[in-house]
C-alpha atoms as a PDB file:
ATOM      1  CA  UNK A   1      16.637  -2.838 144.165  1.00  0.00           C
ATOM      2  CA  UNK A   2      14.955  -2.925 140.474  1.00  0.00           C
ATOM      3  CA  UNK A   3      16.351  -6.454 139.975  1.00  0.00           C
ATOM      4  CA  UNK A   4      15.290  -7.561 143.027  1.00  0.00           C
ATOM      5  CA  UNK A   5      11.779  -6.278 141.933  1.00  0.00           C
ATOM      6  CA  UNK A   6      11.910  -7.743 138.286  1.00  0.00           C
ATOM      7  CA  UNK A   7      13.386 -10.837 139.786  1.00  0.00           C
ATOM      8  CA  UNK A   8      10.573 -11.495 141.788  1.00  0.00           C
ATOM      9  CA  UNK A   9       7.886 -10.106 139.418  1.00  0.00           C
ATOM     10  CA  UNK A  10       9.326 -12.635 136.752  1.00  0.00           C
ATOM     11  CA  UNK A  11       9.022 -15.666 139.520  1.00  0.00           C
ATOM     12  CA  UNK A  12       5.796 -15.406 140.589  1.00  0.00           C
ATOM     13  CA  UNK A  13       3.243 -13.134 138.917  1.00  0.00           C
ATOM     14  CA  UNK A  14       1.105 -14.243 136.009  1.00  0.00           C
ATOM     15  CA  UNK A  15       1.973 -12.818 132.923  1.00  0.00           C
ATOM     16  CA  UNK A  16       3.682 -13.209 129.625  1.00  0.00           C
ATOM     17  CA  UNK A  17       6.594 -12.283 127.797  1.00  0.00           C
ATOM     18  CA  UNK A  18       5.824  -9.781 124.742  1.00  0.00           C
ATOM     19  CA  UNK A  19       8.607 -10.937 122.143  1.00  0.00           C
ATOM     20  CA  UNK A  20      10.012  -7.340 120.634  1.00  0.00           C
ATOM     21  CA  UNK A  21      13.307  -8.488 119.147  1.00  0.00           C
ATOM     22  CA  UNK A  22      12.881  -9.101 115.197  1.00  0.00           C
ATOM     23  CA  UNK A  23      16.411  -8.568 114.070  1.00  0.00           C
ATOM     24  CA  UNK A  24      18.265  -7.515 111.025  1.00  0.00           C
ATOM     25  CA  UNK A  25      16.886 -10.884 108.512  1.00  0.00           C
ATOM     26  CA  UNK A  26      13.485 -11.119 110.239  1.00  0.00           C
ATOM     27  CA  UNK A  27      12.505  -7.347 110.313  1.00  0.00           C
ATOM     28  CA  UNK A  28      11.411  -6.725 106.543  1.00  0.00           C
ATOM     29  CA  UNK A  29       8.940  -9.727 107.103  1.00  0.00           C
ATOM     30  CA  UNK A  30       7.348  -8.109 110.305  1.00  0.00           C
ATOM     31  CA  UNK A  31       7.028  -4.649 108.842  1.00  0.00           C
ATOM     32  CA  UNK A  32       5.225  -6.310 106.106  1.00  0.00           C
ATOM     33  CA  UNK A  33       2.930  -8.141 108.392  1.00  0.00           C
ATOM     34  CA  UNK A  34       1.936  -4.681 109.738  1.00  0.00           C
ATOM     35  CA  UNK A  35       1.716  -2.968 106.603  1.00  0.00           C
ATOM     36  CA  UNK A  36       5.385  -1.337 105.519  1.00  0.00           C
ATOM     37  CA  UNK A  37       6.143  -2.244 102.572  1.00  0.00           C
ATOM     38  CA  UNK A  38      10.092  -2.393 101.227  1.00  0.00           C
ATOM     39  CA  UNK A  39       9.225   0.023  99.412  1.00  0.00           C
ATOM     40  CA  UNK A  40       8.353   2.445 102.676  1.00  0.00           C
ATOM     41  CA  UNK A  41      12.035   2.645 103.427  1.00  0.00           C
ATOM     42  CA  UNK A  42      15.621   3.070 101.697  1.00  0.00           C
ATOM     43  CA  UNK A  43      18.158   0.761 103.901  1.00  0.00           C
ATOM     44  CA  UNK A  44      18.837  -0.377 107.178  1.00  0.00           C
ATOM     45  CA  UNK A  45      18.517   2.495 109.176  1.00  0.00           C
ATOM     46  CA  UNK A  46      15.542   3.687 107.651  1.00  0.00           C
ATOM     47  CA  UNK A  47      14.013   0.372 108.398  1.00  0.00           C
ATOM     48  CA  UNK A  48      14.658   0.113 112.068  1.00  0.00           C
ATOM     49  CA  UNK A  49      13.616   3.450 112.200  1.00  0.00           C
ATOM     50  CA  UNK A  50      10.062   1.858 110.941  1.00  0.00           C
ATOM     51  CA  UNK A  51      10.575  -1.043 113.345  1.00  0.00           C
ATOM     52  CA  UNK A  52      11.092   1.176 115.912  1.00  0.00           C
ATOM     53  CA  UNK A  53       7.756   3.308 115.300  1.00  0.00           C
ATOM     54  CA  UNK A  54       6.060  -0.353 115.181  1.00  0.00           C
ATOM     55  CA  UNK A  55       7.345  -1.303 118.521  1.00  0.00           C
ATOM     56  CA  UNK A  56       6.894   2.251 120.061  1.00  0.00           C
ATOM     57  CA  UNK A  57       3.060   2.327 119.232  1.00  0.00           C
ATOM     58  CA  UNK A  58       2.793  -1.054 120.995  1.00  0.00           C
ATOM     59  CA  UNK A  59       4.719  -0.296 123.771  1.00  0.00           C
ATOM     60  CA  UNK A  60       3.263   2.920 124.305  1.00  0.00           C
ATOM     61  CA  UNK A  61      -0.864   1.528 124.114  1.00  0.00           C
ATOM     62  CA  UNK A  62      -2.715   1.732 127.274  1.00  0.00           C
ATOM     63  CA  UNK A  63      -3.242  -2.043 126.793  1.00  0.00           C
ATOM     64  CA  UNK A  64       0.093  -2.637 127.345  1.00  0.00           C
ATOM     65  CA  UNK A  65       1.176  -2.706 130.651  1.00  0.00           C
ATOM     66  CA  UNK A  66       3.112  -4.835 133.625  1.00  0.00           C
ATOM     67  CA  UNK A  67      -0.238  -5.943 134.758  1.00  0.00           C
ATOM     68  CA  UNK A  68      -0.502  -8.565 132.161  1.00  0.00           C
ATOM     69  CA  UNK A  69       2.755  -8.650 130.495  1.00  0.00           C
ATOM     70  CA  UNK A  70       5.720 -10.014 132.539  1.00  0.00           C
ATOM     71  CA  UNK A  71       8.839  -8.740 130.595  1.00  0.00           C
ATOM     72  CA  UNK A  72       9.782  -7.564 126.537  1.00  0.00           C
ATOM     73  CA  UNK A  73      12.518  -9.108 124.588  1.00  0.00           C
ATOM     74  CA  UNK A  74      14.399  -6.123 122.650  1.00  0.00           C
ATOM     75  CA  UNK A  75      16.860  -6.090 119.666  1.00  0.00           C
ATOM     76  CA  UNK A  76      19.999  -4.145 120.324  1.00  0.00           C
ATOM     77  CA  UNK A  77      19.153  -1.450 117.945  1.00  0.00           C
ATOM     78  CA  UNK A  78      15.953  -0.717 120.232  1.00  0.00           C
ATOM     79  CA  UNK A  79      17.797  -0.635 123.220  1.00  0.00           C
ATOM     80  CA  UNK A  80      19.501   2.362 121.754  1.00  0.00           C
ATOM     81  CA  UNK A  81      16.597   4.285 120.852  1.00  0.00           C
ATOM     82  CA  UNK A  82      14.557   6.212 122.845  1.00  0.00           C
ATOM     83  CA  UNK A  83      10.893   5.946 123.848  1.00  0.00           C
ATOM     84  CA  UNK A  84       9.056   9.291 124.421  1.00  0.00           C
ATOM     85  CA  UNK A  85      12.002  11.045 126.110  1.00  0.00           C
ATOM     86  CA  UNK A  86      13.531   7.931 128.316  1.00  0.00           C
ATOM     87  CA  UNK A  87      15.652   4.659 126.642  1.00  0.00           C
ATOM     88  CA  UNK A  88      13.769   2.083 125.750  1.00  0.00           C
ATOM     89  CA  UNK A  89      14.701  -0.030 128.723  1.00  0.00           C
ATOM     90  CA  UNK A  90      14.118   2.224 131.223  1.00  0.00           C
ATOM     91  CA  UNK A  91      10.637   3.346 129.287  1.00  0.00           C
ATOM     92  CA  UNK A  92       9.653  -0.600 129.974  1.00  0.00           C
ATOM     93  CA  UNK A  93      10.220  -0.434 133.297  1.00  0.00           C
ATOM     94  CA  UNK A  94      10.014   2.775 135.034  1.00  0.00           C
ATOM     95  CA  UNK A  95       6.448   3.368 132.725  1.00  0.00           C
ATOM     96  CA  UNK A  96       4.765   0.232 131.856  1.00  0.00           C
ATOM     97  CA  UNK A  97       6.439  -2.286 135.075  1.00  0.00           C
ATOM     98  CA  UNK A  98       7.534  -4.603 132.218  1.00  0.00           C
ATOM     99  CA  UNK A  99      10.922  -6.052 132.536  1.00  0.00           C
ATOM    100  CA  UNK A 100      13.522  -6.017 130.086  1.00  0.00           C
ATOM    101  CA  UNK A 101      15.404  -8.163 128.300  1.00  0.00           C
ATOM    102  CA  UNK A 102      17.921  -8.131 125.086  1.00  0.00           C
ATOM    103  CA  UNK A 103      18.540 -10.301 122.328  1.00  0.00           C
ATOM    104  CA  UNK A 104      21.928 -11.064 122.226  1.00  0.00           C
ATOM    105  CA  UNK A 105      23.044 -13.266 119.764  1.00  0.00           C
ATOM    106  CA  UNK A 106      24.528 -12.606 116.424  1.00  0.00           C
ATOM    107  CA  UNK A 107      22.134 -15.075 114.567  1.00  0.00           C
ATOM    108  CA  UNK A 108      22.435 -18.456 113.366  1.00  0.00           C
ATOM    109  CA  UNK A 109      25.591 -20.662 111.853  1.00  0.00           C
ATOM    110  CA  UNK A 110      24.975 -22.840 109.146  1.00  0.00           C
ATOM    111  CA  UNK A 111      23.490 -26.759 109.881  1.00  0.00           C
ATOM    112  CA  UNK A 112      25.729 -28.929 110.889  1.00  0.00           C
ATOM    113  CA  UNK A 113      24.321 -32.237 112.445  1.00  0.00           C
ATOM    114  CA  UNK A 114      20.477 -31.328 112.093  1.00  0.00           C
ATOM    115  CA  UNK A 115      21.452 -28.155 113.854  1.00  0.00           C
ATOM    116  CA  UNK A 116      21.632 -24.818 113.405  1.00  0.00           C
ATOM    117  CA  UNK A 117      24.224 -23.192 116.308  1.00  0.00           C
ATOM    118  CA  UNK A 118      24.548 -19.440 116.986  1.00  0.00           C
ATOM    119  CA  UNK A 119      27.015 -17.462 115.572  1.00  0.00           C
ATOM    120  CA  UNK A 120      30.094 -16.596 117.854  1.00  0.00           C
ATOM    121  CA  UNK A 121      29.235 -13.524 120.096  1.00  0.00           C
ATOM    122  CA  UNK A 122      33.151 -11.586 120.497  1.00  0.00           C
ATOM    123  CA  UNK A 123      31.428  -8.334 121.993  1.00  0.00           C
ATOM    124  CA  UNK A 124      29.370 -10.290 124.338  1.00  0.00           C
ATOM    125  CA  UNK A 125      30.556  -9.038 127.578  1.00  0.00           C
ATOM    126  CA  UNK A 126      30.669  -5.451 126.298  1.00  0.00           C
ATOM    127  CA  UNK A 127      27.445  -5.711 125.355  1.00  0.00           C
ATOM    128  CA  UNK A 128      26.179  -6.954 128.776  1.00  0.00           C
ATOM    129  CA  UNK A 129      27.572  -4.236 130.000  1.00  0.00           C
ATOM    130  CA  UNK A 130      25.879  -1.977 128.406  1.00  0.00           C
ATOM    131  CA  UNK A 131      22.862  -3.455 128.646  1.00  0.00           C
ATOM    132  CA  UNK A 132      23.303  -3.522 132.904  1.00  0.00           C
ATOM    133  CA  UNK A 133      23.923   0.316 132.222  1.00  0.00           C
ATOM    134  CA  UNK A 134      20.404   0.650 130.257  1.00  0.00           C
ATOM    135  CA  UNK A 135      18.462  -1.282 133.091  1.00  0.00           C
ATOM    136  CA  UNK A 136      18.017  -4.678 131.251  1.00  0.00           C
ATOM    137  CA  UNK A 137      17.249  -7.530 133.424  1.00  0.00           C
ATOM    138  CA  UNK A 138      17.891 -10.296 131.605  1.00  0.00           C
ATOM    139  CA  UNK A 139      19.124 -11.492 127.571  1.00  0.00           C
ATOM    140  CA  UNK A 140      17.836 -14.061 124.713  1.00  0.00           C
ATOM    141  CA  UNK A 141      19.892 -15.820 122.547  1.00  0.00           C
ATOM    142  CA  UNK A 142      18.193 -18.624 120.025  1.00  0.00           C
ATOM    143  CA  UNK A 143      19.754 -22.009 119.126  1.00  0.00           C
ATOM    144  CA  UNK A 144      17.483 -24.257 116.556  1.00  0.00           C
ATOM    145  CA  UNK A 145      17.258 -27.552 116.076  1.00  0.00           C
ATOM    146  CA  UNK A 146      15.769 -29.216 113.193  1.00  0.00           C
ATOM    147  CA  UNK A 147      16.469 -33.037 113.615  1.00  0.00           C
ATOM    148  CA  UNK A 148      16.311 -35.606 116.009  1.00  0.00           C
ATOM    149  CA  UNK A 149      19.816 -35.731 116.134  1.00  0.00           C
ATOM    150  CA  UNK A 150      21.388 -36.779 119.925  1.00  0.00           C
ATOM    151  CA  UNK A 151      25.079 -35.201 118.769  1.00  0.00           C
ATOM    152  CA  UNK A 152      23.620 -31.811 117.304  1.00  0.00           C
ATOM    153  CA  UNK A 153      21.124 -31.423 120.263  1.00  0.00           C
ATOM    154  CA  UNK A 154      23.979 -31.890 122.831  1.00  0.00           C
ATOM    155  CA  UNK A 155      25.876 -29.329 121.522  1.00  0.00           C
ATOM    156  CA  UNK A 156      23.512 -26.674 121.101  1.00  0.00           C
ATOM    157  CA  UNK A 157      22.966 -26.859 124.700  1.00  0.00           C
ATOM    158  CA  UNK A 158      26.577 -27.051 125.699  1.00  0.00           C
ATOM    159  CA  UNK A 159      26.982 -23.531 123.540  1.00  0.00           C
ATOM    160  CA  UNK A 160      23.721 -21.973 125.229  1.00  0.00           C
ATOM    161  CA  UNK A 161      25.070 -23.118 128.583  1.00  0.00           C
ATOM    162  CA  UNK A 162      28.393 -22.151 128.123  1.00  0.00           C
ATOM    163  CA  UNK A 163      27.120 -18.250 126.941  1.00  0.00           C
ATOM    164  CA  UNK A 164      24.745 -18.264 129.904  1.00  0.00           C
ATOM    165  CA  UNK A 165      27.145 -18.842 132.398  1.00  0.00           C
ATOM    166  CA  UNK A 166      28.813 -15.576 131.315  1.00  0.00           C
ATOM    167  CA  UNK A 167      25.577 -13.751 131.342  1.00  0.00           C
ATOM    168  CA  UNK A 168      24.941 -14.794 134.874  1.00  0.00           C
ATOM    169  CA  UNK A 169      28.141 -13.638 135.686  1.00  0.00           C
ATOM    170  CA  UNK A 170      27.660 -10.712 133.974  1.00  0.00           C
ATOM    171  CA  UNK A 171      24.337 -10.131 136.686  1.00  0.00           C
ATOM    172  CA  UNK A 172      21.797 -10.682 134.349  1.00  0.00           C
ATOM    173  CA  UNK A 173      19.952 -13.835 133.921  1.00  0.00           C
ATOM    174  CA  UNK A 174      19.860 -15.214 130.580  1.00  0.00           C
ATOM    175  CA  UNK A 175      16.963 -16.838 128.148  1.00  0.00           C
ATOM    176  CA  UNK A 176      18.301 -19.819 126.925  1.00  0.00           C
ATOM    177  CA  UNK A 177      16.301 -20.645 123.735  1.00  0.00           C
ATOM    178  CA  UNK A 178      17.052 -24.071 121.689  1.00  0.00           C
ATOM    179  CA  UNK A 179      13.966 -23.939 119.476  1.00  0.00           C
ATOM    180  CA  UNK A 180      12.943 -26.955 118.067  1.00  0.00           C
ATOM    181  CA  UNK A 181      11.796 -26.363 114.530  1.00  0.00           C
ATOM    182  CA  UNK A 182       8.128 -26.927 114.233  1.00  0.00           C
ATOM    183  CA  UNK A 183       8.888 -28.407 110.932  1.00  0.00           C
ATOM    184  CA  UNK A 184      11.157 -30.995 112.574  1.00  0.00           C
ATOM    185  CA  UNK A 185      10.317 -34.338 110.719  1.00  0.00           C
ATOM    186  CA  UNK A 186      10.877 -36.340 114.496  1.00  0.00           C
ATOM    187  CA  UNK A 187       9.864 -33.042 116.633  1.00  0.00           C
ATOM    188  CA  UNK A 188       8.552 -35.487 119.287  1.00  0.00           C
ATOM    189  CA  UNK A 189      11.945 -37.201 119.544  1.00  0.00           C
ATOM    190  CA  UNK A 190      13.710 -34.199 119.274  1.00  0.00           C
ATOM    191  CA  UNK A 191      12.022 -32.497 122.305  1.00  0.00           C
ATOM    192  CA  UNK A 192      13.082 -35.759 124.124  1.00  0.00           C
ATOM    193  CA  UNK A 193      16.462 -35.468 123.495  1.00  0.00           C
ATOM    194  CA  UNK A 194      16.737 -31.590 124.560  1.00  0.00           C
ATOM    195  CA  UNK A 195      15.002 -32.041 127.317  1.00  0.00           C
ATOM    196  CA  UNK A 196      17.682 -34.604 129.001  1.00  0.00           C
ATOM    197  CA  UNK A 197      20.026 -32.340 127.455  1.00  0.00           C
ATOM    198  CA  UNK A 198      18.877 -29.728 129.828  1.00  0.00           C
ATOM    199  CA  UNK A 199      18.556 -31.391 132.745  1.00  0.00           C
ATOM    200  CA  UNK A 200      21.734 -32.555 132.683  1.00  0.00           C
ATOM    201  CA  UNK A 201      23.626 -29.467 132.498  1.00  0.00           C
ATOM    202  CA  UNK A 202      20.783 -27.888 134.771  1.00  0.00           C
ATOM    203  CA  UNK A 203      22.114 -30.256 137.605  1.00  0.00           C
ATOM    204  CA  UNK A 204      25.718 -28.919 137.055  1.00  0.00           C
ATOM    205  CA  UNK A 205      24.289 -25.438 138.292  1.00  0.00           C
ATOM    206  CA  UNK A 206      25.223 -23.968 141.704  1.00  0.00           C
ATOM    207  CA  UNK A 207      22.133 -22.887 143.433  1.00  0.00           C
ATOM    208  CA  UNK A 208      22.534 -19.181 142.452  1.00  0.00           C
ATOM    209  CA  UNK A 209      22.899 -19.969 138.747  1.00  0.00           C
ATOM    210  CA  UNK A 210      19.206 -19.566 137.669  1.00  0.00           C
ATOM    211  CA  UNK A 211      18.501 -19.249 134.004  1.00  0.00           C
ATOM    212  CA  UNK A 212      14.825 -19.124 131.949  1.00  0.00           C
ATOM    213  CA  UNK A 213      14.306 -21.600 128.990  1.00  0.00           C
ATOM    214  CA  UNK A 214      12.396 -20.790 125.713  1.00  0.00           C
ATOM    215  CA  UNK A 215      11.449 -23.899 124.118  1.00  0.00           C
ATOM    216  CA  UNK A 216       8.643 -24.523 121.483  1.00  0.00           C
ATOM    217  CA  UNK A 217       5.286 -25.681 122.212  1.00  0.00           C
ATOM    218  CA  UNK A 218       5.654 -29.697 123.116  1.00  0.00           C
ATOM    219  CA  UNK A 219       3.944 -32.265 121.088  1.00  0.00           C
ATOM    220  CA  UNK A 220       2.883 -33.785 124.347  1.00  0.00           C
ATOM    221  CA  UNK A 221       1.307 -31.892 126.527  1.00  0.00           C
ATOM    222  CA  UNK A 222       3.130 -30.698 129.952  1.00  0.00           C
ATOM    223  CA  UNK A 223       6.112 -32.864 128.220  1.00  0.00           C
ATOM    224  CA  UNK A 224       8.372 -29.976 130.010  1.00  0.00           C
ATOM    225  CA  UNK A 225       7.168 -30.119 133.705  1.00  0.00           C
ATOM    226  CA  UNK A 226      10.443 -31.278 134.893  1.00  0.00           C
ATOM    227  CA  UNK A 227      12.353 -28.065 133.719  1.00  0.00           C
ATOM    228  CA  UNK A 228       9.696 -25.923 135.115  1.00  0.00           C
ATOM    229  CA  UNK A 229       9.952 -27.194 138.337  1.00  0.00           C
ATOM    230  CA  UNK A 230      13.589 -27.077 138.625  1.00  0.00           C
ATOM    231  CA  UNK A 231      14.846 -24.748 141.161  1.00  0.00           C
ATOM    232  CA  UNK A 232      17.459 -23.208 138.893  1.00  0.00           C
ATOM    233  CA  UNK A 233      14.592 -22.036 136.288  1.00  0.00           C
ATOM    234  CA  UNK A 234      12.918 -19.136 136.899  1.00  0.00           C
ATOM    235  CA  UNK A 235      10.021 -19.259 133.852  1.00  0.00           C
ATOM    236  CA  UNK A 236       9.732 -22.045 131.231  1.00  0.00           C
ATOM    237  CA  UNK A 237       8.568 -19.537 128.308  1.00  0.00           C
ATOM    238  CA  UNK A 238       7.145 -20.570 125.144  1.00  0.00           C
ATOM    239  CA  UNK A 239       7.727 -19.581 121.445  1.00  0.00           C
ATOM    240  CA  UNK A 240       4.765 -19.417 119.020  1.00  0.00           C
ATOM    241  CA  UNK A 241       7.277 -20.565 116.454  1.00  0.00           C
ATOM    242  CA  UNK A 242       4.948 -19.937 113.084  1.00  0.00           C
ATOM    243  CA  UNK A 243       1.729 -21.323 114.468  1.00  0.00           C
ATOM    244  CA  UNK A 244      -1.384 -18.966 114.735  1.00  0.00           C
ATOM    245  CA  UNK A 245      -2.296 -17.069 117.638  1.00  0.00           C
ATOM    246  CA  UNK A 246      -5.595 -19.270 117.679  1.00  0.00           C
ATOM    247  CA  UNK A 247      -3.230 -22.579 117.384  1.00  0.00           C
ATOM    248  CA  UNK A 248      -0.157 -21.253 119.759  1.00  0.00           C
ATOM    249  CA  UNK A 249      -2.769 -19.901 122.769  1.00  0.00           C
ATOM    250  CA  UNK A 250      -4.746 -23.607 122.331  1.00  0.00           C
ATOM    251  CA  UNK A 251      -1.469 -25.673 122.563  1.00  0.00           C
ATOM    252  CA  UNK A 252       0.135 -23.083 125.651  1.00  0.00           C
ATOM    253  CA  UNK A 253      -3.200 -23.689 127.866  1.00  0.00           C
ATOM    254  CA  UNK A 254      -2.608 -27.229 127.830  1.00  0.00           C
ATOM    255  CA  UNK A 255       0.459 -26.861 129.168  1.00  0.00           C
ATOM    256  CA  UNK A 256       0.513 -25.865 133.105  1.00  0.00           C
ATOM    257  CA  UNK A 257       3.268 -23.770 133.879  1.00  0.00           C
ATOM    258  CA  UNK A 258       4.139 -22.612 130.810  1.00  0.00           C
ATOM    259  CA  UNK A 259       3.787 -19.143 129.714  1.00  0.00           C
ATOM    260  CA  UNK A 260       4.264 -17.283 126.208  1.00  0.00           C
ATOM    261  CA  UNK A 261       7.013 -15.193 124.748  1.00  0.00           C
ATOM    262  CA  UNK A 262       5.111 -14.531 121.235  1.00  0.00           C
ATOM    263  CA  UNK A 263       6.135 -12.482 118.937  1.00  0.00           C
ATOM    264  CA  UNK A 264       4.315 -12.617 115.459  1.00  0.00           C
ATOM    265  CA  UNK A 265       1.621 -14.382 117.403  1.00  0.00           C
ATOM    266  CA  UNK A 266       1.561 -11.041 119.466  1.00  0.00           C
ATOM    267  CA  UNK A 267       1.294  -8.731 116.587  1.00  0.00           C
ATOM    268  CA  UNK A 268      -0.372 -10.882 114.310  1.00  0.00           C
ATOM    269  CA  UNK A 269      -3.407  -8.531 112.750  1.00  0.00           C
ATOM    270  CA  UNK A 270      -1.937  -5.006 113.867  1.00  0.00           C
ATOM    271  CA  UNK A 271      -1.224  -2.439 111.263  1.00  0.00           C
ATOM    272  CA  UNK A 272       0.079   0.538 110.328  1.00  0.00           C
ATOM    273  CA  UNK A 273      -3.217   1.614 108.787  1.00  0.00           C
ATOM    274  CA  UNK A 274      -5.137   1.311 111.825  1.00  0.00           C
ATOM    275  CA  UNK A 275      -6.787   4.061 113.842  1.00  0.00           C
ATOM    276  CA  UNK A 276      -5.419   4.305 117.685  1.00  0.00           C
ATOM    277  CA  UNK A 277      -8.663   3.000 119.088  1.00  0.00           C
ATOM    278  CA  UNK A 278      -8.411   0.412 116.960  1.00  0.00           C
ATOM    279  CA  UNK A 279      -4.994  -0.920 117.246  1.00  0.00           C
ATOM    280  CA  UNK A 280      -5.266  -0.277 120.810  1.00  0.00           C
ATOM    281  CA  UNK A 281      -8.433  -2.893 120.885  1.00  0.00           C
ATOM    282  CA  UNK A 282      -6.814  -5.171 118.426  1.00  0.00           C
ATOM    283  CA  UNK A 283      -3.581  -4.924 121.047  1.00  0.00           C
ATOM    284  CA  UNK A 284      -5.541  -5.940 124.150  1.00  0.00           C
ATOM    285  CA  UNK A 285      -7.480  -8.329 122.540  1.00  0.00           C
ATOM    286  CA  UNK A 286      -3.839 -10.088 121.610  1.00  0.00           C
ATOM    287  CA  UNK A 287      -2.583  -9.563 125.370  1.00  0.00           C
ATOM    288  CA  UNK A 288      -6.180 -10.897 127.020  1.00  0.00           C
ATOM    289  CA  UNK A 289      -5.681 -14.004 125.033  1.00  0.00           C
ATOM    290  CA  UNK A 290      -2.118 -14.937 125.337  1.00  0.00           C
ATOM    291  CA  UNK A 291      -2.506 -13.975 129.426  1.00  0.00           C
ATOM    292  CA  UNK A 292      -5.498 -16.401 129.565  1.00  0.00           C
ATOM    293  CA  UNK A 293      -3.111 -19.481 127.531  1.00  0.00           C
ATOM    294  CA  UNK A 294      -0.256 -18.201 130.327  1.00  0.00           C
ATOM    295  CA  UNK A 295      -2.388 -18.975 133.097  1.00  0.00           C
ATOM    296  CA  UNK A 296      -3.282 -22.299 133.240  1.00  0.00           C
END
């Protein structure tokens, strides 16, 4: 019954996704961002313990909640903590009406073809189910692209594809990301080319394959209408990718149909340092903003 819930909150409500997955390379560079230094912690375990505390204060502020916030991305490692008594997953959900997902991809392979492909993913399926066992709805795993480059682009989303399929097997409906570097000298031609990419193997689908995309913020606006109204995509969701919130909420609103999946953009200006009140108003002020971009 939850995932017929979740599936039809995701659908149809207005919302946002609240990006919570900074993994092993990207976590020393968020803690920083909110005021943990390297020198706050002694290896990895003591720094996902730090991540963890981060991502428990947010999750746990009154200003976030399922009324404005669709769904949150989680790293494995936060999956497998607890949150004030309950697993993470179940926290989201049961407490806060905010769907789950889980990153899970093993990172990035080197470029090849102006591409960067994930990593090969052998524990996948036991790792779906474990996270059907934890109450996750849905997964994330990020491709990037960082040329114009027809060969690369095609199979980047042959790979994402070909791991989705599993994960919809698997009963879970899966985030397919290809981000397009923001960086990307042609990023204009580059969107092009991922875009037929994904409507051609979005055709292949049977009608109970659906899958979400999480694609960067076009360089022309609404460029990505034709994925969002495809009937096998349930939300088109959009990465901040390295702009500012100011520059990432301006570019979303121009964009109908899309919504945001931020994640620095999210916490950008919270710190450890602050009082509860606060980084409870600094929080909602975040969440009012984004939800006003992901409602246009």
């Amino acid at each position: 019954m939850s995932f017929d819930q979740q599936f039809t909150k995701v659908l149809t409500q207005d919302g946002f996704l609240a990006a919570l997955d900074q993994s092993g390379g990207s976590t020393p560079k968020a803690l920083r961002l909110y005021g943990v230094p390297e020198t706050a912690y002694q290896g990895e375990e003591e720094m996902y313990g730090k991540v963890h505390e981060m991502r428990t204060r947010i999750i746990t502020s009154p200003a976030f909640n399922g009324d404005r916030i669709l769904g949150a991305i989680l790293f494995e490692n936060t999956m497998d903590r607890q949150i004030r008594g309950k697993g993470s997953a179940q926290y989201l959900w049961q407490e806060k009406r905010v769907v789950p997902f889980l990153k899970v991809d093993k990172g990035l392979a080197a470029e090849v073809e102006g591409v960067q492909l994930m990593k090969d993913m052998p524990g996948l399926d036991a790792l779906l189910e474990r996270a059907e066992a934890n109450g996750v709805f849905g997964t994330k795993m990020r491709s990037v692209i960082k040329q114009a480059n027809k060969s690369g682009i095609a199979k980047v989303v042959a790979q994402q594809f070909e791991f989705g399929l599993r994960i919809v097997d698997a009963g879970l409906v899966p985030i397919i990301e290809p981000e397009v570097d923001i960086e990307c000298p042609d990023k204009a031609a580059a969107e092009g080319l991922l875009e037929d990419a994904l409507m051609s193997h979005l055709d292949d689908l049977e009608p109970h394959q659906t899958v979400m995309l999480k694609l960067t913020l076009p360089e022309v606006d609404n460029f990505y209408m034709r994925l969002i109204e495809h009937p096998n995509v349930v939300r088109v969701v959009a990465l901040s990718g390295g702009y500012s919130r100011t520059k990432s909420n301006q570019r979303l609103a121009r964009n109908e149909g899309l919504i945001a999946s931020f994640s620095r953009a999210l916490s950008e200006g919270l710190s450890a340092e602050q009082s509860e009140d606060e980084f409870d108003y600094l929080l909602d002020e975040a969440i009012q903003s984004i939800f006003e971009a992901s409602c246009t």
